[in-house]
C-alpha atoms as a PDB file:
ATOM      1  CA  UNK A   1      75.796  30.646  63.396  1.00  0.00           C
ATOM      2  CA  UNK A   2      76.398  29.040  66.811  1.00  0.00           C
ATOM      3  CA  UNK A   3      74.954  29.977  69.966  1.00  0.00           C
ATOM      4  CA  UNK A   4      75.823  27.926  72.871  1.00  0.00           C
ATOM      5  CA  UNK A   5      76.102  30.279  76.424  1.00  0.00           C
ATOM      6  CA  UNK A   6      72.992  32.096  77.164  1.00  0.00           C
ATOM      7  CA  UNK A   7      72.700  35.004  79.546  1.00  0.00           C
ATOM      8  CA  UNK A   8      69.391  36.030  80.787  1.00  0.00           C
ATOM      9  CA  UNK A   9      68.712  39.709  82.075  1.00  0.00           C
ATOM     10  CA  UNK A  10      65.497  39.639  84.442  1.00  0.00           C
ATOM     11  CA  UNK A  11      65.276  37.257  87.636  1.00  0.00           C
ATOM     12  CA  UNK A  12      61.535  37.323  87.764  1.00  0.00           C
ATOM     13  CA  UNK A  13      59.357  34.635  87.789  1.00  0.00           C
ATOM     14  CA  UNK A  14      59.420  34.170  83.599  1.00  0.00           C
ATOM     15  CA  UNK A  15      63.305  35.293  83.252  1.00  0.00           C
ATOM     16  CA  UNK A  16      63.944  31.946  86.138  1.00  0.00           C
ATOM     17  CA  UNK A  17      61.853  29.348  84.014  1.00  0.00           C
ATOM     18  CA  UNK A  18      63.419  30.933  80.947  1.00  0.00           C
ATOM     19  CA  UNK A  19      67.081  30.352  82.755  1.00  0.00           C
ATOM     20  CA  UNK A  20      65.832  26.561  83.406  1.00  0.00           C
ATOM     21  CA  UNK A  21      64.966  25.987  79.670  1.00  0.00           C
ATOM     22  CA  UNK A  22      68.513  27.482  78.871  1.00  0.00           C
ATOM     23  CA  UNK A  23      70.406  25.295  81.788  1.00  0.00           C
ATOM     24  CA  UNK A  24      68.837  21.677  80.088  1.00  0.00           C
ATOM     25  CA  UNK A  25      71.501  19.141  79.879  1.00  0.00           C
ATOM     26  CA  UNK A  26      73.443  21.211  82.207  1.00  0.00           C
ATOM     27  CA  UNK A  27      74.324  24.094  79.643  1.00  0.00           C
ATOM     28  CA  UNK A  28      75.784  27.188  81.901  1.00  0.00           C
ATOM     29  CA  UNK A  29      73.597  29.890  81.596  1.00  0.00           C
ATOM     30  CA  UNK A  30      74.391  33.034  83.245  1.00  0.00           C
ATOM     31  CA  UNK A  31      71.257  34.772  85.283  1.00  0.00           C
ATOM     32  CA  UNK A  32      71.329  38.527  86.101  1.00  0.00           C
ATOM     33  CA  UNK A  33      69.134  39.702  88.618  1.00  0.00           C
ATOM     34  CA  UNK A  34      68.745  42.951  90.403  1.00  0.00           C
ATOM     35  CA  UNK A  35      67.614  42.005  93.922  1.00  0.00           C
ATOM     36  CA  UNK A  36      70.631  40.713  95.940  1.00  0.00           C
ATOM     37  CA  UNK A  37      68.479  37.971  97.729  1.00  0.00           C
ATOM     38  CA  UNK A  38      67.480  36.342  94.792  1.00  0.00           C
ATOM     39  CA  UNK A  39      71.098  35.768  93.686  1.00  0.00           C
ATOM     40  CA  UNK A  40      71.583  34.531  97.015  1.00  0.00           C
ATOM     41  CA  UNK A  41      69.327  32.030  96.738  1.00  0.00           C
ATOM     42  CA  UNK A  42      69.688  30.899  93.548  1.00  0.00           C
ATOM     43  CA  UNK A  43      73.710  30.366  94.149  1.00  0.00           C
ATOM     44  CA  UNK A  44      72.945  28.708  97.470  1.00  0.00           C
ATOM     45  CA  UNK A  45      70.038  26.661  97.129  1.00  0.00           C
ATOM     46  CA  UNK A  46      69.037  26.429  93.583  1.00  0.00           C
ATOM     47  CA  UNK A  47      65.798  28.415  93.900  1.00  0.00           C
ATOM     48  CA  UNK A  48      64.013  31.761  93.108  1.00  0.00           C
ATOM     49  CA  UNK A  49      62.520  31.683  96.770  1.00  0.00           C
ATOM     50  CA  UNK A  50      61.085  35.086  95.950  1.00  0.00           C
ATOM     51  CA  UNK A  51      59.621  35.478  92.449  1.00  0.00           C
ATOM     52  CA  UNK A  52      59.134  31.112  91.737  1.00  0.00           C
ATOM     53  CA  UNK A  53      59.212  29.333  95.194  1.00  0.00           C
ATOM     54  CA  UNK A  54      59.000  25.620  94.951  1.00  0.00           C
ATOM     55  CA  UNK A  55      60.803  24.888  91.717  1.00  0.00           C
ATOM     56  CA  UNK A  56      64.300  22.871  91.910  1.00  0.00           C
ATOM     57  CA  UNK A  57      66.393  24.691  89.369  1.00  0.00           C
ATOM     58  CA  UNK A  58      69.429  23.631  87.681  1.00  0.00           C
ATOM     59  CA  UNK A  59      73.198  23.601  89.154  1.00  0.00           C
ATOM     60  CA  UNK A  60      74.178  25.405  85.547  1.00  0.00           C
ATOM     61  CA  UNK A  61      72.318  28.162  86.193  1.00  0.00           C
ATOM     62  CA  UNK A  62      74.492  31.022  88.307  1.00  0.00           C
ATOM     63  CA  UNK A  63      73.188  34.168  89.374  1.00  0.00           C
ATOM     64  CA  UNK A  64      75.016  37.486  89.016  1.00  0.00           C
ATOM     65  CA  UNK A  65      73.753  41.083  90.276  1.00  0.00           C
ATOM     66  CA  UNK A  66      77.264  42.480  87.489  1.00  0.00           C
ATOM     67  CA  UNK A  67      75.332  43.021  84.716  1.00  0.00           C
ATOM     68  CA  UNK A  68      79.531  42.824  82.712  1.00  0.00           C
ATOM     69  CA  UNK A  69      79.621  39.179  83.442  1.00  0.00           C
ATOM     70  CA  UNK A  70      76.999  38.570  81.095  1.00  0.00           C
ATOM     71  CA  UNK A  71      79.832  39.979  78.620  1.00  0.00           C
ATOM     72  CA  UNK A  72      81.119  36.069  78.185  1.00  0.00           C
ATOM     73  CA  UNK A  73      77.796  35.386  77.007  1.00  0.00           C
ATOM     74  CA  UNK A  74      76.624  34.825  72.987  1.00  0.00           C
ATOM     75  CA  UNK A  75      73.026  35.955  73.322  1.00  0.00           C
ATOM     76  CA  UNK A  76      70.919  37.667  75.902  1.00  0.00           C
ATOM     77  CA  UNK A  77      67.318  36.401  77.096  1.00  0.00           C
ATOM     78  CA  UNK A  78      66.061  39.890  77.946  1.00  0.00           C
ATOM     79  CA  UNK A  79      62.949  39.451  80.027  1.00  0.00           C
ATOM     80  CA  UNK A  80      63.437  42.931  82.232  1.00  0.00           C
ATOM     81  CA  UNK A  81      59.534  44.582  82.786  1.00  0.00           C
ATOM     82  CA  UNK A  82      58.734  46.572  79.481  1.00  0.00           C
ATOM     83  CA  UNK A  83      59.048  50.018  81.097  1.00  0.00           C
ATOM     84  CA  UNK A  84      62.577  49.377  82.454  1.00  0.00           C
ATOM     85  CA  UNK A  85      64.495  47.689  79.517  1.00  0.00           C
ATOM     86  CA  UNK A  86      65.518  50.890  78.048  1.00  0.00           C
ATOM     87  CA  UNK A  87      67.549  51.664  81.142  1.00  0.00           C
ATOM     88  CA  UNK A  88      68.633  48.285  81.871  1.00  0.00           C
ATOM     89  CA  UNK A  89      69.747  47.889  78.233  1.00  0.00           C
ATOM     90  CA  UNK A  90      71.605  51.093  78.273  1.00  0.00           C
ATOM     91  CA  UNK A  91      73.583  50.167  81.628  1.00  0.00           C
ATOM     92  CA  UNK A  92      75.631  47.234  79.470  1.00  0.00           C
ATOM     93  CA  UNK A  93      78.703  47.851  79.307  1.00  0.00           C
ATOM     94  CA  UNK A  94      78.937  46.419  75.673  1.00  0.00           C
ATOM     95  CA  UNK A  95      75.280  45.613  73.613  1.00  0.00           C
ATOM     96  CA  UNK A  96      76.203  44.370  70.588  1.00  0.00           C
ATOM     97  CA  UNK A  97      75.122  40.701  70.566  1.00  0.00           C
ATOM     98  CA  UNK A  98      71.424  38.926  69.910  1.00  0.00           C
ATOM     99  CA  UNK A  99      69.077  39.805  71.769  1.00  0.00           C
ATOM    100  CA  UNK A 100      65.851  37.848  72.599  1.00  0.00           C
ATOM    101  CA  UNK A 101      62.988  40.226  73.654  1.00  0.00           C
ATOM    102  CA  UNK A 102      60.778  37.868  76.103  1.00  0.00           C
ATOM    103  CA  UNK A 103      58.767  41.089  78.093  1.00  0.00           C
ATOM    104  CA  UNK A 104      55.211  41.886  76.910  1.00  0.00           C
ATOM    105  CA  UNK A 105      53.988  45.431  75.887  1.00  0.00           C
ATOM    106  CA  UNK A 106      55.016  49.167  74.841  1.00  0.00           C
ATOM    107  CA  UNK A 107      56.991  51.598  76.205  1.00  0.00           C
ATOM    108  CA  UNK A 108      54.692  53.849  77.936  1.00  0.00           C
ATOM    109  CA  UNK A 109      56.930  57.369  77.307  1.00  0.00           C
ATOM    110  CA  UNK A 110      57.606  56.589  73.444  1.00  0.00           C
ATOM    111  CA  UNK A 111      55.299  54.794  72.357  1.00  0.00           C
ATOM    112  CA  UNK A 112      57.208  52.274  70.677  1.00  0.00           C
ATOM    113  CA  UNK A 113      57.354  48.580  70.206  1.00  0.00           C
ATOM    114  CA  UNK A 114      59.933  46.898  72.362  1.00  0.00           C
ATOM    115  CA  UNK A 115      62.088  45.700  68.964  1.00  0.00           C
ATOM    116  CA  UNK A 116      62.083  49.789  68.125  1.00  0.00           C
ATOM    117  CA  UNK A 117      63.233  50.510  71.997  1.00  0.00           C
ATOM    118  CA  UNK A 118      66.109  47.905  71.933  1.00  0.00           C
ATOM    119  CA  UNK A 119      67.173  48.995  68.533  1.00  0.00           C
ATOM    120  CA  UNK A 120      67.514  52.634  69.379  1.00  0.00           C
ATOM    121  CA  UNK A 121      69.515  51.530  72.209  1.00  0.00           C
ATOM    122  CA  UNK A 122      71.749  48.466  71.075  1.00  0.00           C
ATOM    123  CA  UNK A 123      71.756  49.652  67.448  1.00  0.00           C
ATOM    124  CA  UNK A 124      74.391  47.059  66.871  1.00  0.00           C
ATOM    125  CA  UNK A 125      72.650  43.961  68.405  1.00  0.00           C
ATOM    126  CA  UNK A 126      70.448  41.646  66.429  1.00  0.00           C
ATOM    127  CA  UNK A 127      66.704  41.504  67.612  1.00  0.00           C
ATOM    128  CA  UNK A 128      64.344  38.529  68.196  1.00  0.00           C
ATOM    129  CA  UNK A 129      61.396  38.388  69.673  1.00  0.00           C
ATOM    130  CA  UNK A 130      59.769  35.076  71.779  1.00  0.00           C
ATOM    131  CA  UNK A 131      56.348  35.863  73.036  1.00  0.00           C
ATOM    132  CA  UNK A 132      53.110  33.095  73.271  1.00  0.00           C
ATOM    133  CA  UNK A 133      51.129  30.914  75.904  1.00  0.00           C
ATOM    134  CA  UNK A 134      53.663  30.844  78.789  1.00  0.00           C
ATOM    135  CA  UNK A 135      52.819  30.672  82.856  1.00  0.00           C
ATOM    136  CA  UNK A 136      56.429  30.485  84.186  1.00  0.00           C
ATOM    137  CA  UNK A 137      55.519  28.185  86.528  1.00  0.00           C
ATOM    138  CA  UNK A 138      54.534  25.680  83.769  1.00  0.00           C
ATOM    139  CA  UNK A 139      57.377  26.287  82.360  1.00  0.00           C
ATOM    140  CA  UNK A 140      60.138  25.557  84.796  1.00  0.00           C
ATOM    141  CA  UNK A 141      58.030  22.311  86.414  1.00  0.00           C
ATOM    142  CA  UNK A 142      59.050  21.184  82.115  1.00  0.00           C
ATOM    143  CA  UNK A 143      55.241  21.405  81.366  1.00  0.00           C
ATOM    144  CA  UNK A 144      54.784  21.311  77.567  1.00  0.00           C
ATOM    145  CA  UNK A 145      55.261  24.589  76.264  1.00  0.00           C
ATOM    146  CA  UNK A 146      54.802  26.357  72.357  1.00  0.00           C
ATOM    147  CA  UNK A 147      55.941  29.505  71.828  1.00  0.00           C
ATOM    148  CA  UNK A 148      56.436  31.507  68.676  1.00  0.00           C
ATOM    149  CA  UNK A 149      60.462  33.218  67.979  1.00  0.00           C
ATOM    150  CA  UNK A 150      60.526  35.938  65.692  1.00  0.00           C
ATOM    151  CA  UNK A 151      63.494  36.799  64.175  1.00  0.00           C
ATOM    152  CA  UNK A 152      63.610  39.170  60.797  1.00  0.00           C
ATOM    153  CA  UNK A 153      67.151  37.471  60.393  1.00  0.00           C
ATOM    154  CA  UNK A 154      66.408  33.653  59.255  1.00  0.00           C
ATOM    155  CA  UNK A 155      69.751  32.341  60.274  1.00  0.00           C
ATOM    156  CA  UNK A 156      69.738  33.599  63.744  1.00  0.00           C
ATOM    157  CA  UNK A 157      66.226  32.839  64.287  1.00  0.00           C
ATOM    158  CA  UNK A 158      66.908  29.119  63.259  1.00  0.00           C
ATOM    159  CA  UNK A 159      70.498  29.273  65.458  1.00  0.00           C
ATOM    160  CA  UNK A 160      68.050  30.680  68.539  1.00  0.00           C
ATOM    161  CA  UNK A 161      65.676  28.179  67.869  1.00  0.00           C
ATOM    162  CA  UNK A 162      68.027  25.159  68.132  1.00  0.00           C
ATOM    163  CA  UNK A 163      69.494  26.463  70.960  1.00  0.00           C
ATOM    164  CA  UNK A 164      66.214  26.664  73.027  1.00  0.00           C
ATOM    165  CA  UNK A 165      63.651  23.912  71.437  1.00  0.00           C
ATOM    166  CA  UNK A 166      63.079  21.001  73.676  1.00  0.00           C
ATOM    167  CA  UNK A 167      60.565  18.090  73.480  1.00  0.00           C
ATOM    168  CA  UNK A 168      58.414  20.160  76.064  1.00  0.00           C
ATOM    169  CA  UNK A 169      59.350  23.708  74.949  1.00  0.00           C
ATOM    170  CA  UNK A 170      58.249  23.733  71.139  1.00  0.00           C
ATOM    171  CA  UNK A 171      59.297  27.326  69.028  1.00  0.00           C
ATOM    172  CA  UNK A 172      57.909  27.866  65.978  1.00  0.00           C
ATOM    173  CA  UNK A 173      59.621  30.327  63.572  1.00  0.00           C
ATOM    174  CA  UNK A 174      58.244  33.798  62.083  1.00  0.00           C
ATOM    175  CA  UNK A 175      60.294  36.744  60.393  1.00  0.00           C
ATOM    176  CA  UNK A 176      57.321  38.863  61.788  1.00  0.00           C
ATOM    177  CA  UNK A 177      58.305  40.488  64.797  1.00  0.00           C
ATOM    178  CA  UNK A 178      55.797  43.689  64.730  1.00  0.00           C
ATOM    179  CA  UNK A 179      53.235  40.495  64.964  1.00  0.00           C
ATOM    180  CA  UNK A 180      54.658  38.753  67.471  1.00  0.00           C
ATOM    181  CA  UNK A 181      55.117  42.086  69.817  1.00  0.00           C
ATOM    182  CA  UNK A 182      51.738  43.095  69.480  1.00  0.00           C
ATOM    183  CA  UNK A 183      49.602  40.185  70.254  1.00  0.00           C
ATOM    184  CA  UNK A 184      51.864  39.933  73.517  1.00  0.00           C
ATOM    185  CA  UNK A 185      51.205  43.402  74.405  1.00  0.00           C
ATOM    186  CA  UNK A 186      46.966  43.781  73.435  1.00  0.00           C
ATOM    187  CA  UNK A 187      46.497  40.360  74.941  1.00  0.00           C
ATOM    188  CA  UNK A 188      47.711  42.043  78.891  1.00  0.00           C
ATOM    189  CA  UNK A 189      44.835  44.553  78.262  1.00  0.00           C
ATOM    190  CA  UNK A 190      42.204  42.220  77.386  1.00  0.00           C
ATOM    191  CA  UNK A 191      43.462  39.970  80.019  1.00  0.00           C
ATOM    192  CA  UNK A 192      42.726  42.652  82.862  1.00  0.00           C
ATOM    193  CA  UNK A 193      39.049  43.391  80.934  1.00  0.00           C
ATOM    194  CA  UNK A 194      38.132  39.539  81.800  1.00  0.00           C
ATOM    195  CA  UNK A 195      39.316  39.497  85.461  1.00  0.00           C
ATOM    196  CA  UNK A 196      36.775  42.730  85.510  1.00  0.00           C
ATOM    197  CA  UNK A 197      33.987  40.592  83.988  1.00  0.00           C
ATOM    198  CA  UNK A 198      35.162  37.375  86.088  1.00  0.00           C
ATOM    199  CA  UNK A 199      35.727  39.799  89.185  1.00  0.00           C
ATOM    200  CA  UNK A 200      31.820  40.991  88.325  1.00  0.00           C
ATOM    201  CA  UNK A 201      30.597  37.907  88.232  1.00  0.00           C
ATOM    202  CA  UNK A 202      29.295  38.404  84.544  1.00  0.00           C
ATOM    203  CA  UNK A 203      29.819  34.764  83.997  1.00  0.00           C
ATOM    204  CA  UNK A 204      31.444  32.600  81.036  1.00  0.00           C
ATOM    205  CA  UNK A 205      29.445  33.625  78.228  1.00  0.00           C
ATOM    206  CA  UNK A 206      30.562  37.357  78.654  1.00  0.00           C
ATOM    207  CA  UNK A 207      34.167  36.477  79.114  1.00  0.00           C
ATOM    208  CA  UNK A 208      34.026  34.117  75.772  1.00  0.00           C
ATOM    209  CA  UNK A 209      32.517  37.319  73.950  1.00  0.00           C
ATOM    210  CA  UNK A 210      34.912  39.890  75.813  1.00  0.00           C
ATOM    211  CA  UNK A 211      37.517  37.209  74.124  1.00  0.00           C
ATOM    212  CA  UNK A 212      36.796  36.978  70.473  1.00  0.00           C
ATOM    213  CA  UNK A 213      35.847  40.746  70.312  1.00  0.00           C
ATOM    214  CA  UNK A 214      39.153  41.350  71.884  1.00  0.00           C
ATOM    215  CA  UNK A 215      40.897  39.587  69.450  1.00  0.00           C
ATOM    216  CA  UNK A 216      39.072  41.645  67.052  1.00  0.00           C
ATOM    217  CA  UNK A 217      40.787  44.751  68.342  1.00  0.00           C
ATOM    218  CA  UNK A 218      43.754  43.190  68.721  1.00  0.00           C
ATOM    219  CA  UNK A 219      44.034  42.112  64.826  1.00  0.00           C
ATOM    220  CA  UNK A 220      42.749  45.843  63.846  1.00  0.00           C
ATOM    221  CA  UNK A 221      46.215  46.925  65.566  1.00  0.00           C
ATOM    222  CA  UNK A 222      48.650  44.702  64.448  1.00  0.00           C
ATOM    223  CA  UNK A 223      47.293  45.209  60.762  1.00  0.00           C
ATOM    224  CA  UNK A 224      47.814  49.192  61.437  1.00  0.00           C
ATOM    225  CA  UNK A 225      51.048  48.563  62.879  1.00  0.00           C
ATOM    226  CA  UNK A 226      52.325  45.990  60.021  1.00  0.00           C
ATOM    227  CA  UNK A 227      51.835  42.638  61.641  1.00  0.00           C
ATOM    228  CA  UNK A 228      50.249  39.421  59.619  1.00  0.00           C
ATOM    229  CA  UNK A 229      46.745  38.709  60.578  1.00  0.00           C
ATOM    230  CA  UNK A 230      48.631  35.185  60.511  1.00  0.00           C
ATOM    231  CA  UNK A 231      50.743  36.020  63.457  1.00  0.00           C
ATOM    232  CA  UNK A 232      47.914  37.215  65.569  1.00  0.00           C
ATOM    233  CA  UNK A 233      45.824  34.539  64.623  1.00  0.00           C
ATOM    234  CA  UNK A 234      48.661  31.786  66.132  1.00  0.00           C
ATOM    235  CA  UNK A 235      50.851  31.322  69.778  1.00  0.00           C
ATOM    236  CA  UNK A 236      51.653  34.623  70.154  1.00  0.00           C
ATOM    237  CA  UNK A 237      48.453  36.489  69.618  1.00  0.00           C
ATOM    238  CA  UNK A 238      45.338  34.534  70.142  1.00  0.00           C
ATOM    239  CA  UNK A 239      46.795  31.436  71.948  1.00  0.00           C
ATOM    240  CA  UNK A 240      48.333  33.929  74.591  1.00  0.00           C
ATOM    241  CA  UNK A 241      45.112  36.016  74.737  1.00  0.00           C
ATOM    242  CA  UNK A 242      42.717  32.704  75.757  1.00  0.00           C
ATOM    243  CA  UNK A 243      45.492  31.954  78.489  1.00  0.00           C
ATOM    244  CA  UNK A 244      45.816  34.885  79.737  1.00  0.00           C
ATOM    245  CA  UNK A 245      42.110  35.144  79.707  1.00  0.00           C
ATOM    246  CA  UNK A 246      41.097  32.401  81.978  1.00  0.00           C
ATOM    247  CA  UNK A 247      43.172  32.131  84.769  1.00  0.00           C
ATOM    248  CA  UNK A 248      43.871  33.737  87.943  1.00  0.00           C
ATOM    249  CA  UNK A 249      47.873  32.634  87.239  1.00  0.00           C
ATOM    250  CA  UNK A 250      47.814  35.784  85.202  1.00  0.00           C
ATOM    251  CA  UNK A 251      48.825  38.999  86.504  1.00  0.00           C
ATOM    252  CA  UNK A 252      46.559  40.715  84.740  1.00  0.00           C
ATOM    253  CA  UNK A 253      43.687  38.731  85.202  1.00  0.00           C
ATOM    254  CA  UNK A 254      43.983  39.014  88.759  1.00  0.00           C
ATOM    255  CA  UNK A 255      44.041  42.662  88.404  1.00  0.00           C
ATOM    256  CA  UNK A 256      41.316  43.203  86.776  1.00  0.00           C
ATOM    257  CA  UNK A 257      39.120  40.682  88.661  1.00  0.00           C
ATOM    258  CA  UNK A 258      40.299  42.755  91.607  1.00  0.00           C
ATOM    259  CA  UNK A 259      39.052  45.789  90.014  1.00  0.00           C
ATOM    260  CA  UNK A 260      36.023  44.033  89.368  1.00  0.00           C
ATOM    261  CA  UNK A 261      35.128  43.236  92.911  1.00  0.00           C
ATOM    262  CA  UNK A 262      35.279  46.596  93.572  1.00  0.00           C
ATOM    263  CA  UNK A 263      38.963  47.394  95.022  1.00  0.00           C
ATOM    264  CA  UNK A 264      41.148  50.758  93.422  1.00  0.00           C
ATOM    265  CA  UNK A 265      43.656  50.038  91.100  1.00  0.00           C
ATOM    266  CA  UNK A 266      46.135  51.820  92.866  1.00  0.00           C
ATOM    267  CA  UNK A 267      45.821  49.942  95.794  1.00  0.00           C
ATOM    268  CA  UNK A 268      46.299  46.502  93.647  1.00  0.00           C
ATOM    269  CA  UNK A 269      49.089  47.724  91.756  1.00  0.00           C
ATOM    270  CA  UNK A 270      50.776  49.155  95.605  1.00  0.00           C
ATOM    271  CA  UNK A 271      50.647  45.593  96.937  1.00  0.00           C
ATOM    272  CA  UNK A 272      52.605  43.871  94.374  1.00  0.00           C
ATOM    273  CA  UNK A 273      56.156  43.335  93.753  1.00  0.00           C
ATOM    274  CA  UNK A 274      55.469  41.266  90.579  1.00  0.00           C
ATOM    275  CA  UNK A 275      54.264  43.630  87.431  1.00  0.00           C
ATOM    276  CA  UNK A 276      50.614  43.434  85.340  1.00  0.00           C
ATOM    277  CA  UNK A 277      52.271  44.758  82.315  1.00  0.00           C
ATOM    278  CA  UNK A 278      48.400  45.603  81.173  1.00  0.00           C
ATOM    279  CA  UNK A 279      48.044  48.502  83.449  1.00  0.00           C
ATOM    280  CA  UNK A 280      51.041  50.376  82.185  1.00  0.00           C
ATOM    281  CA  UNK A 281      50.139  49.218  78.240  1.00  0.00           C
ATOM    282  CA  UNK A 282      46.675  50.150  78.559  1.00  0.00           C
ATOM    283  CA  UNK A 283      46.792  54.053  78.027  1.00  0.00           C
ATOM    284  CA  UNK A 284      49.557  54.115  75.742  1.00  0.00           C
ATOM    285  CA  UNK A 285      47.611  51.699  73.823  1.00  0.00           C
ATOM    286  CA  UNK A 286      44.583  53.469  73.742  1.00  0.00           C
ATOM    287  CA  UNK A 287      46.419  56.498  73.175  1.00  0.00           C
ATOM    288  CA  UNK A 288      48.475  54.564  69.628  1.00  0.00           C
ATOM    289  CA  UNK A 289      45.158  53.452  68.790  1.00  0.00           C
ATOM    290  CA  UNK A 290      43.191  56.454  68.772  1.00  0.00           C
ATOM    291  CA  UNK A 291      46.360  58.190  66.622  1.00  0.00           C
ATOM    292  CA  UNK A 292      45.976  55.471  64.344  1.00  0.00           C
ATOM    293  CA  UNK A 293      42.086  55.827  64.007  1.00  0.00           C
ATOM    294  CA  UNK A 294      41.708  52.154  65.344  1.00  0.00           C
ATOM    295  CA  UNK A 295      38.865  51.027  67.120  1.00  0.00           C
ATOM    296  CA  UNK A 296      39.446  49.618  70.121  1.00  0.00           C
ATOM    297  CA  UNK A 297      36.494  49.768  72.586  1.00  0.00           C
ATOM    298  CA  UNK A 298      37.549  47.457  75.236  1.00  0.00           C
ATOM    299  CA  UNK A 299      41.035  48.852  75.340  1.00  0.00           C
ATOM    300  CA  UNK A 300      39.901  52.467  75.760  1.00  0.00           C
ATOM    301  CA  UNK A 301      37.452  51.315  78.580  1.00  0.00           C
ATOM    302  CA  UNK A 302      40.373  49.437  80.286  1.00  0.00           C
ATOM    303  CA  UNK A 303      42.355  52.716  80.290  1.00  0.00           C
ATOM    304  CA  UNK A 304      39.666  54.641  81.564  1.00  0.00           C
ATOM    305  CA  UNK A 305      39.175  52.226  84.432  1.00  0.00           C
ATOM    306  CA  UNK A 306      42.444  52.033  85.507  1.00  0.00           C
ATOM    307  CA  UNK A 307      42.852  55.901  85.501  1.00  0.00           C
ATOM    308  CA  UNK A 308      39.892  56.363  87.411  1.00  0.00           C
ATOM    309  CA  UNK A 309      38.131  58.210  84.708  1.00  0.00           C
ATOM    310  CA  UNK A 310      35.127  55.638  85.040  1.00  0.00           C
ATOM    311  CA  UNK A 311      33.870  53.091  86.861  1.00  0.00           C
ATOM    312  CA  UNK A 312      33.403  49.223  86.567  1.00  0.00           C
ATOM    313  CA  UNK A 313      29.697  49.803  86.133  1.00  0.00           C
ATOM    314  CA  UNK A 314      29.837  53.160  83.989  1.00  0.00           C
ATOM    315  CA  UNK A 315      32.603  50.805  81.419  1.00  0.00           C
ATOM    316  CA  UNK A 316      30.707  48.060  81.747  1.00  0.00           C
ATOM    317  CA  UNK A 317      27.502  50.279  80.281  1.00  0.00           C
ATOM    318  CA  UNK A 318      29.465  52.018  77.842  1.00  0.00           C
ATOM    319  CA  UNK A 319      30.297  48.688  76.125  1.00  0.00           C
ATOM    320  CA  UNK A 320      26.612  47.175  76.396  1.00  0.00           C
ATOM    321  CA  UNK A 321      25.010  49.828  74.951  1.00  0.00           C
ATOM    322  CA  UNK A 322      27.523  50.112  71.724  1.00  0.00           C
ATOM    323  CA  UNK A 323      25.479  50.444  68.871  1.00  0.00           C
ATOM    324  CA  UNK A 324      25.047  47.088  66.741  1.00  0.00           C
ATOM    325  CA  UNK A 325      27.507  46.308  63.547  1.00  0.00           C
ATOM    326  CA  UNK A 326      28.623  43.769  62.013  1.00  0.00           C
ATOM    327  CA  UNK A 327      30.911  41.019  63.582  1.00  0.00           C
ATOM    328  CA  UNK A 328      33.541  41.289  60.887  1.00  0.00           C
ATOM    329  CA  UNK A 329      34.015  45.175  60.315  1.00  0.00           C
END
């Protein structure tokens, strides 16, 4: 299986670095993006001025707002926000080759996993997933970079993988894609619970413990939804959950560290035009969770923050006064 020209739907921040790691030895790759001034400026001057100012992309990458021109093209990176890939998907005019699922979480109206949401709608495209420790920033400077590509398909996985793999952009393979999508979708959550504690000033001790009991959730999921504990344990579950964590690069993070310091969520999420995927994961999460009879503390207070239901401090005493267990139950 060969897979040379790579199309990329999404001209965020991540979908631009991902575009860079596809343009490498000057490889065309074909960029869609929805806002007309960032097509501009990546045709004119070879930058994302909006969404990743500062980085010197490659001549091989052109920028389309024709979402058909990506037609010529013998995979898509699809790295649209979770909530609008359904759509997006479903305005191709023809969705029937790979597809590489880069966005992090779960559709808020169904439910589902991302994989289940671009099945339904390009039943006759093959699905991978890539998920794991990536600032896009990082990324596009040629930073070194490990992700994790899941693909239930071992050829195309290992065609994707060859295509993409560079000395600084490492993929390791998995056939578990329920895995993969999961531990990029819990780790937003727990992200926006340590900008609370960071935004609280709680200090490093509680964000360390916030961590490792998050990852406990986290692996309670992805066991109920049919992930590995392997796979949650590696790049795309707990290595993107301590970066995500501890940094104020994160969307997320800086969410909830705004929430911490006291501002309204709806007032953070008003003054951005970038996405914290966390905020729109969080209920449907909690909601999955509680249908599933997982426990999932953290998540649920998350949810209830960011809906208003409760406060930092009444969360923040909810979880302290838990009663005691043990660690590994």
């Amino acid at each position: 299986m060969n897979i040379e020209k790579l199309g990329v739907i999404g001209g965020g921040a991540w979908g631009t670095a991902l575009a860079q790691v596809a343009a490498t030895g000057d490889r065309e790759t074909l960029l869609w993006a929805r806002e007309a001034d960032v097509v501009e400026a990546i045709n004119a001057s070879h930058e994302n001025k909006v969404f990743l100012p500062g980085i010197a992309l490659s001549p091989a990458i052109r920028a389309t707002g024709d979402l058909a021109e990506l037609d010529a093209c013998d995979a898509w990176l699809v790295v649209t926000p979770a909530q609008h890939m359904r759509s997006v998907l479903a305005s191709a005019p023809r969705c029937d080759r790979p597809l590489i699922l880069c966005a992090k979480g779960i559709e808020e109206s169904s439910g589902e996993l991302l994989h289940q949401v671009a099945l339904e709608t390009c039943p006759d495209a093959p699905i991978a997933v890539l998920s794991g420790p990536t600032f896009a920033h990082e990324v596009a400077a040629g930073l070194p970079t490990a992700v994790t590509l899941a693909c239930a398909d071992e050829a195309l996985g290992a065609a994707i993988r060859a295509r993409i793999t560079l000395p600084t952009f490492r993929t390791y393979g998995t056939d578990d894609v329920a895995g993969a999508e999961v531990g990029g979708a819990v780790k937003n959550v727990l992200a926006i619970a340590c900008g609370v504690v960071e935004g609280r000033g709680l200090g490093q001790n509680a964000r360390a413990a916030l961590i490792a009991r998050g990852f406990a959730e986290m692996t309670r999921f992805g066991l109920a939804m049919g992930a590995r504990r392997e796979t949650l344990a590696g790049l795309s579950g707990f290595g993107d959950l301590v970066l995500t964590c501890s940094s104020t690069s994160s969307r997320n993070y800086s969410l909830g560290k705004g929430l911490g310091e006291g501002q309204r969520a709806a007032d953070l999420m008003a003054d951005r035009r970038t996405v914290a995927e966390g905020a729109f994961t969080a209920p449907v999460l909690d909601r999955l969770a509680k249908a599933k009879g997982v426990d999932m503390p953290i998540v649920a207070a998350v949810a209830a923050l960011l809906s208003g239901e409760a406060g930092v401090d009444e969360v923040l005493e909810s979880l302290l006064s838990r009663p005691l267990r043990a660690e590994h139950h």
